[in-house]
Protein backbone atom coordinates (compact mmCIF):
# COMPACT_ATOMS: atom_id res chain seq x y z
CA UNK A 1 -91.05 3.25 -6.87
CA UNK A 2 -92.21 4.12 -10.04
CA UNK A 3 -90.04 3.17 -13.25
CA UNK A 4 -89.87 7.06 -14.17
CA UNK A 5 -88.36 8.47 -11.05
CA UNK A 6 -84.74 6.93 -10.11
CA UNK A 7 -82.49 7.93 -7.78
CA UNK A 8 -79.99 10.47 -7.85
CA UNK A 9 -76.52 9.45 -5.50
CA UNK A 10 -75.17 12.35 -6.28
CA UNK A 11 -77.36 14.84 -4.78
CA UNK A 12 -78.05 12.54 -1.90
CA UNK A 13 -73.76 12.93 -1.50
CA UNK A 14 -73.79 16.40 -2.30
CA UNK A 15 -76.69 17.39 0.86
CA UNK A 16 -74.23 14.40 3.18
CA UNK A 17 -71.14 16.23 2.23
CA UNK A 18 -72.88 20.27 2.92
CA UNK A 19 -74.25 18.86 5.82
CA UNK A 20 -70.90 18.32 6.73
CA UNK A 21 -69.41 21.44 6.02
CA UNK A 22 -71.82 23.21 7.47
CA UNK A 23 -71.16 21.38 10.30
CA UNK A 24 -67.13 22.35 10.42
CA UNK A 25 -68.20 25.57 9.42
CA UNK A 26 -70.54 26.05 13.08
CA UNK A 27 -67.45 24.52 14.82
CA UNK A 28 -64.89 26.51 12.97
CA UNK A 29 -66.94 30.00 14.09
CA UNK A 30 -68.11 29.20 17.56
CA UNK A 31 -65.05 29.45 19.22
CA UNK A 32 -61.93 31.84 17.60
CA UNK A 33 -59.37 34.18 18.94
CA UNK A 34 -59.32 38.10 17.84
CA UNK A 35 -56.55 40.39 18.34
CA UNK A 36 -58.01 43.68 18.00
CA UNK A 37 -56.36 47.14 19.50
CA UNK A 38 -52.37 46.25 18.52
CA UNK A 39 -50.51 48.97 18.66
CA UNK A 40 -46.36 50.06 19.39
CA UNK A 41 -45.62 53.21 21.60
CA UNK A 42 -42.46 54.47 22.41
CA UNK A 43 -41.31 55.24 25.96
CA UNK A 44 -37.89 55.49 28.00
CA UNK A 45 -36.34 54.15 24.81
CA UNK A 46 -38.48 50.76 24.12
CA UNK A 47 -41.42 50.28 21.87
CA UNK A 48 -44.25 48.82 24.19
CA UNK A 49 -47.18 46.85 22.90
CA UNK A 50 -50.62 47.22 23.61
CA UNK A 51 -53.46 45.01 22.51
CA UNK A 52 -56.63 43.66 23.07
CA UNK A 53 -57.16 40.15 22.27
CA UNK A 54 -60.46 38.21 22.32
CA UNK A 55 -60.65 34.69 23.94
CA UNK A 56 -63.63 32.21 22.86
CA UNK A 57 -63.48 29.07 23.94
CA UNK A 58 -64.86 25.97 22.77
CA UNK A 59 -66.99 23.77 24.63
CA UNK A 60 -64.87 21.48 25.06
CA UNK A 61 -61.53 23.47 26.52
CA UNK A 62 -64.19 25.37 28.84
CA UNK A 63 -64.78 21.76 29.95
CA UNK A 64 -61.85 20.95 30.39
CA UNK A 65 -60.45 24.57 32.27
CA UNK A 66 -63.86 23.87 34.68
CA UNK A 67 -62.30 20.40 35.42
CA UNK A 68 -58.75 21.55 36.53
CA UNK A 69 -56.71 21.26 33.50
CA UNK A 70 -54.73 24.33 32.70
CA UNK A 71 -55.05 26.24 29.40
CA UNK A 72 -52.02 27.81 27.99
CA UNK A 73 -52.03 30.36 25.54
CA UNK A 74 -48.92 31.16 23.57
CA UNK A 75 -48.24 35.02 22.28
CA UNK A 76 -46.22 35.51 18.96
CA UNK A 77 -44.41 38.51 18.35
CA UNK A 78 -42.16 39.08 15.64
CA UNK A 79 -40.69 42.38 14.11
CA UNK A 80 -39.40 42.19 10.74
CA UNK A 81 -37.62 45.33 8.20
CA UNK A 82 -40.07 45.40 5.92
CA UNK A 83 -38.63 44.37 2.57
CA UNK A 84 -35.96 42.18 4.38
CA UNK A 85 -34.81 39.09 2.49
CA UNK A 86 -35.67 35.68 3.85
CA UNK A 87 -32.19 34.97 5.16
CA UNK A 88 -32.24 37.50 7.56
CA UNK A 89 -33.18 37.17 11.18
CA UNK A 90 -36.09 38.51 12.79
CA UNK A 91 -35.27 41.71 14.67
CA UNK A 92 -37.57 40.57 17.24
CA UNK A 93 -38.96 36.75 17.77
CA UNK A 94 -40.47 36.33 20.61
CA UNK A 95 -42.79 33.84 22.31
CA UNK A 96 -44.93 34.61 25.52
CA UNK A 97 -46.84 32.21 27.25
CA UNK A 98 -49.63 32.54 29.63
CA UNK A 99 -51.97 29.83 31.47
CA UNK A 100 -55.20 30.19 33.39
CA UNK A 101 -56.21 28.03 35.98
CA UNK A 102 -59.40 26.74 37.74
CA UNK A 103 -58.79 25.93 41.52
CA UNK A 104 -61.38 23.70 42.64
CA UNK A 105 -60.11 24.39 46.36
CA UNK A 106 -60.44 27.91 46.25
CA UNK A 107 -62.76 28.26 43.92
CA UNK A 108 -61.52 30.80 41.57
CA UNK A 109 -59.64 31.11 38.38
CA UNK A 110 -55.79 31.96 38.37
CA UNK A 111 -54.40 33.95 35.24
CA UNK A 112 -49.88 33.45 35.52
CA UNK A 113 -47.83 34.47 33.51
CA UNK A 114 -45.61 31.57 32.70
CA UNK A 115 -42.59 33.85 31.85
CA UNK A 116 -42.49 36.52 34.67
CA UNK A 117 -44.44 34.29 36.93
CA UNK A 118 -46.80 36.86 38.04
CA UNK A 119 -49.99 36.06 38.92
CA UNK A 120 -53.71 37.23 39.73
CA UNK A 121 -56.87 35.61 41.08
CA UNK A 122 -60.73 36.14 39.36
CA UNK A 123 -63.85 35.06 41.11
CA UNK A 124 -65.40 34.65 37.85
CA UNK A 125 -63.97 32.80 34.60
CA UNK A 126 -65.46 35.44 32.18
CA UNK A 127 -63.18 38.15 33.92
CA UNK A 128 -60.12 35.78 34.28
CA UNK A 129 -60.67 35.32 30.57
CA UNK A 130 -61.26 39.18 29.38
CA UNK A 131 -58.14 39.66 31.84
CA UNK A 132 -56.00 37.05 29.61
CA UNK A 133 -56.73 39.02 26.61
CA UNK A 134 -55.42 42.07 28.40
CA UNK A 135 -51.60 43.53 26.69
CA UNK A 136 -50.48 46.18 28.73
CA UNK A 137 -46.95 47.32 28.01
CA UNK A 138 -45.02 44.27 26.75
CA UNK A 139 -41.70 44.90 26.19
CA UNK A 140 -41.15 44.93 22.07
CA UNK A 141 -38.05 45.77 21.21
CA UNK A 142 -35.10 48.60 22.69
CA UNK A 143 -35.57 51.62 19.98
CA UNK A 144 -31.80 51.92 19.46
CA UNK A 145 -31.63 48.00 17.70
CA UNK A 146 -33.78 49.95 14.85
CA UNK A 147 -32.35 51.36 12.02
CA UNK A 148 -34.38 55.17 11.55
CA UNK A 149 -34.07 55.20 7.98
CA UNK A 150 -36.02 51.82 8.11
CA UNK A 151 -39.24 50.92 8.24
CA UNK A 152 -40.21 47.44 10.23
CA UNK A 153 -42.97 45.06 10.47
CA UNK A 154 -44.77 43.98 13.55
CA UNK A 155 -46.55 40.71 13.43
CA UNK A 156 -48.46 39.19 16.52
CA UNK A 157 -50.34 35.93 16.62
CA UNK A 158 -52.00 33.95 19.54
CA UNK A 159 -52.55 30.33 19.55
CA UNK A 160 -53.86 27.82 22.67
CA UNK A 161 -51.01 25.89 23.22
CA UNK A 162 -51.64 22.04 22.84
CA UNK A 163 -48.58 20.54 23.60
CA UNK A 164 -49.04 22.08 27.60
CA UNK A 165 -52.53 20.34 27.79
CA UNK A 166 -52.00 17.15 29.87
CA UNK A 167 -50.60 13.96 27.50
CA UNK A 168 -53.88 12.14 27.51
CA UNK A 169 -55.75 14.78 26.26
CA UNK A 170 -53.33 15.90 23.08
CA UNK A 171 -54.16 13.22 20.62
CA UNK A 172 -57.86 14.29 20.78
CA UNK A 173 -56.27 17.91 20.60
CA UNK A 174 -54.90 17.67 17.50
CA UNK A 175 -57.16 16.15 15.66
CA UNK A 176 -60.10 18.12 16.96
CA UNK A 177 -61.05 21.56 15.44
CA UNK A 178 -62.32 22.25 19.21
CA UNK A 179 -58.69 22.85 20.94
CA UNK A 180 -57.34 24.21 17.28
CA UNK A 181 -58.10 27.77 18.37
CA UNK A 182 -55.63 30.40 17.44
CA UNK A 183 -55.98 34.45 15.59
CA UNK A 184 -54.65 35.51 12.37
CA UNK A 185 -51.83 37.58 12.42
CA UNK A 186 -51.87 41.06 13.39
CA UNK A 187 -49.70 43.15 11.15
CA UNK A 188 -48.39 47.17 11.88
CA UNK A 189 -45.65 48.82 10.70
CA UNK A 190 -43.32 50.62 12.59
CA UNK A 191 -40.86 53.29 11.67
CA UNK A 192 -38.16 54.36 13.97
């Protein structure tokens, strides 16, 4: 080395450390949950929901779902007034869950609602997983617990639920950006 050149730690830290990010950052985007579509309808005297949500897993839970463990996915809904103080209680808070299977037996993948306990059977996992992400009339809320000179917030979320994955697998879970896979919120109003 010559006695005019030294080096620098600090850049050497600074590529280590963007390296790094860059590395969460691929992680972060390859696998993410979209709502997309949400909307509130009125019929028979209850707001319905409809929504299209967007299901990419990581590696690692595809892994997992190909190896028999079940995958649960939990659906927030909440409906707020708009402009209501933080005291008082949601009009709506609601929590759906919903788990798709892989039977080895069989062969194919089993979409159940965990709730209603309905189920339905896909030959292939990309159509078991488009039919996940499929809201069809969910119940919201009854139109006559609305107040018509209000105006109220709808708010819906969806998360993978980590505390349903088998109990050897959760530590790695939670501190693992793979199985931290959930949307933003989803935010309408609705007026009565």
């Amino acid at each position: 080395m010559s006695a005019g050149i030294r080096p620098d730690p600090g850049r050497l830290l600074r590529w280590l450390a963007g390296l790094a990010l860059a590395g969460w950052a691929v992680l972060a985007f390859a696998a993410e949950f979209t709502i997309s579509k949400a909307s509130a309808r009125l019929q028979d005297g209850t707001y319905l929901v409809d929504a299209t949500i967007g299901y990419e897993l990581s590696e690692a839970a595809l892994e997992a779902l190909e190896n028999g463990v079940p995958l649960t996915v939990e659906l927030h809904l909440q409906v707020r007034r708009e402009g209501a103080w933080v005291w008082e209680p949601d009009v709506v808070d609601s929590r759906l869950r919903t788990q798709i299977r892989f039977s080895q037996i069989l062969g194919t993948y089993q979409v159940t609602s965990i709730d209603s306990g309905a189920q339905r059977s896909f030959a292939s996992r990309d159509r078991a997983i488009a039919a996940l992400g499929e809201v069809k009339d969910l119940t919201l809320v009854r139109a006559d617990l609305l107040d018509p000179a209000e105006t109220y917030r709808v708010e819906m979320r969806v998360s993978l639920d980590i505390e349903s994955l088998p109990l050897p697998l959760r530590p790695r879970a939670y501190l693992s950006p793979d199985w931290n896979l959930s949307s933003e919120w989803s935010r309408w109003r609705l007026r009565p």
